[in-house]
Protein backbone atom coordinates (compact mmCIF):
# COMPACT_ATOMS: atom_id res chain seq x y z
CA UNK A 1 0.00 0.00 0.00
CA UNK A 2 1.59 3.58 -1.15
CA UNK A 3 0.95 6.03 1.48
CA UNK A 4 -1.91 8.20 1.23
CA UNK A 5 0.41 11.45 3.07
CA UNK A 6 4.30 12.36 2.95
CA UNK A 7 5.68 15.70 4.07
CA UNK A 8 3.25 18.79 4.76
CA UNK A 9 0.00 17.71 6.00
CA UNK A 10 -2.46 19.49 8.39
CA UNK A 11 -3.44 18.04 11.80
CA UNK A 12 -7.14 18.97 12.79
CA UNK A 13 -8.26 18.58 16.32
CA UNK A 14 -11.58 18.77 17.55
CA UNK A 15 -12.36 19.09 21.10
CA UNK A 16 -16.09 17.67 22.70
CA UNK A 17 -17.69 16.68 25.50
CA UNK A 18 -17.95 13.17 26.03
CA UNK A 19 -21.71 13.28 26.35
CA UNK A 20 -22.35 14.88 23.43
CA UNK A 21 -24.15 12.89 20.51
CA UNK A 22 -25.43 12.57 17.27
CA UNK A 23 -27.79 11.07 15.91
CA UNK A 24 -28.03 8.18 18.59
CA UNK A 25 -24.64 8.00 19.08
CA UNK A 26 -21.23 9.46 20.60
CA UNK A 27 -20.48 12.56 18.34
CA UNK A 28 -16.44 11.43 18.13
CA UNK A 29 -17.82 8.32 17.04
CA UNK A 30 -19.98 10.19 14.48
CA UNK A 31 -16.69 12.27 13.61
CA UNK A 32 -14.49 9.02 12.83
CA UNK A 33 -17.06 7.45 10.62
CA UNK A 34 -17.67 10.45 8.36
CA UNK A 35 -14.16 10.64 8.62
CA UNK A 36 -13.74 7.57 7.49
CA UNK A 37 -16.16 7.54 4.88
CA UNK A 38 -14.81 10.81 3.23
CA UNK A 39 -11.54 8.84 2.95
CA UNK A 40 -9.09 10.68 5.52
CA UNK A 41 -6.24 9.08 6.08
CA UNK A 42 -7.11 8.26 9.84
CA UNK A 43 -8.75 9.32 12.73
CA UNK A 44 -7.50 8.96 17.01
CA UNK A 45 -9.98 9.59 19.21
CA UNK A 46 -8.10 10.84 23.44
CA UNK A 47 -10.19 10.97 26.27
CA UNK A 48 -8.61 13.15 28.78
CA UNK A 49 -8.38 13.75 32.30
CA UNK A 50 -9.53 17.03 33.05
CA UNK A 51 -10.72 20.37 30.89
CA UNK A 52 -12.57 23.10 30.80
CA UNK A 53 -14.09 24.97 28.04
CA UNK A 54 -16.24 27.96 27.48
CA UNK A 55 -18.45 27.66 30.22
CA UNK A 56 -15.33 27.47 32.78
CA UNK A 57 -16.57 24.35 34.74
CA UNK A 58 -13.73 21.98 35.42
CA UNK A 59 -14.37 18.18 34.25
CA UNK A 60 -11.98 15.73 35.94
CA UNK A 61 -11.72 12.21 36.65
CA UNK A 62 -10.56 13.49 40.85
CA UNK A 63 -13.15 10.92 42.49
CA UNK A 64 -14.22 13.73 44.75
CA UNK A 65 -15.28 15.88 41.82
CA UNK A 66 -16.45 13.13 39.38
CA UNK A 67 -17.44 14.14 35.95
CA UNK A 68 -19.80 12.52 33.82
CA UNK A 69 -18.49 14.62 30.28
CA UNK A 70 -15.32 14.34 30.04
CA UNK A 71 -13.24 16.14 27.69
CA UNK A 72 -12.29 14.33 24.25
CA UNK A 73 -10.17 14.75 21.78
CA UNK A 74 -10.35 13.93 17.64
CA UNK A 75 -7.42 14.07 15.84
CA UNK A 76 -7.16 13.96 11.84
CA UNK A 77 -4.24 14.24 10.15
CA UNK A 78 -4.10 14.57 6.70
CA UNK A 79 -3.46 16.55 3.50
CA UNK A 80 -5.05 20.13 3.43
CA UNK A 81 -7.44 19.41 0.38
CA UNK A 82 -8.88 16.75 2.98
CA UNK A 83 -9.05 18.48 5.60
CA UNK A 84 -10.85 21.31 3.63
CA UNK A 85 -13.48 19.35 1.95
CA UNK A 86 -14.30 17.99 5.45
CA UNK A 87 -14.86 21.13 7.37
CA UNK A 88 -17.81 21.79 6.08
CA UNK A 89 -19.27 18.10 7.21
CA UNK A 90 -17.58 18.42 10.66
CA UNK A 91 -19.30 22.07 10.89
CA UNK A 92 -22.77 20.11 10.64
CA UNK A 93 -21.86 17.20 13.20
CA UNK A 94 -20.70 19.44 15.98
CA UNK A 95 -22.82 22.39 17.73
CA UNK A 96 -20.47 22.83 20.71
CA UNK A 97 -16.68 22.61 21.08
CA UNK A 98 -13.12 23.71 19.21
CA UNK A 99 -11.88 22.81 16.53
CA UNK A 100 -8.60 23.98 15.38
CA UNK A 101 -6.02 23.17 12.50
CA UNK A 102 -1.86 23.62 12.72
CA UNK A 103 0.66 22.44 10.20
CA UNK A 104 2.17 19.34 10.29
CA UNK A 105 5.15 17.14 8.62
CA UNK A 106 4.71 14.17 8.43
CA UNK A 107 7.57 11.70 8.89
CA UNK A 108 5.84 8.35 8.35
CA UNK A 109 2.64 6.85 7.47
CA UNK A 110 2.56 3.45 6.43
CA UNK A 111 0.54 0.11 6.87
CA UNK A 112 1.70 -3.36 7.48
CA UNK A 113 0.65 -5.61 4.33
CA UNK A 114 -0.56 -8.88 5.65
CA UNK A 115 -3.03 -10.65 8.34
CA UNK A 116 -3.80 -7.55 10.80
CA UNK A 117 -3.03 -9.32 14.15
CA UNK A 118 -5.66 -7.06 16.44
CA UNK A 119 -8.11 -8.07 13.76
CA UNK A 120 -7.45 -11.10 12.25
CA UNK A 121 -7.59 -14.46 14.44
CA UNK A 122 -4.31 -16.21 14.75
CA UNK A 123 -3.84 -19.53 12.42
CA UNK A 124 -4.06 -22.66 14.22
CA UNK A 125 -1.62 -24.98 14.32
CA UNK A 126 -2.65 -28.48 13.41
């Protein structure tokens, strides 16, 4: 497999609550699979630890504070005509949170050819 991105790329990062949805489902989840349907090159989804956003309330995982919406994190990297051509799409999914965009290089991006071990089961021996 050739890869899809070498050298400049951009890296887009949107930030949401973890209970936030879309149509019946998680809204990163909604992200990665329009993401993934529009052909990006690939999509990480983070859940962090603690955040705030525009309405200043601290979300944390400190058991005497417990959070049920904690912050996460989407990251897309990819070439800039990507990116682009998927703001618009991303602009429709999510109502609240930040997205931003900085330039990247990428170093490597490559895929294993061959039986994907975390997908495919192992052979048996006879």
């Amino acid at each position: 497999m050739e890869a899809k991105i070498t050298g400049e790329a951009v890296r887009l990062r949107i930030f949401v609550g973890e209970t936030a949805h879309c149509h019946g489902k998680p809204l990163y989840h909604a992200i990665v699979l329009k993401a993934r349907q529009m052909g990006m090159a690939g999509a990480t989804v983070m859940r962090a630890f603690e955040g705030f956003g525009p309405s200043s309330r601290i979300h944390t995982t400190n058991i005497l504070d417990l959070s049920s919406d904690l912050p996460i994190v989407i990251e897309i990297v990819d070439s800039r005509e990507y990116i682009e051509q998927f703001l618009p799409e991303l602009d429709s999914l999510v109502d609240s949170g930040l997205i931003t965009m900085d330039s990247v290089h990428v170093v490597k991006y490559s895929h294993k050819s061959g039986p994907d071990r975390h997908v495919d089961p192992p052979e048996m021996n006879g």
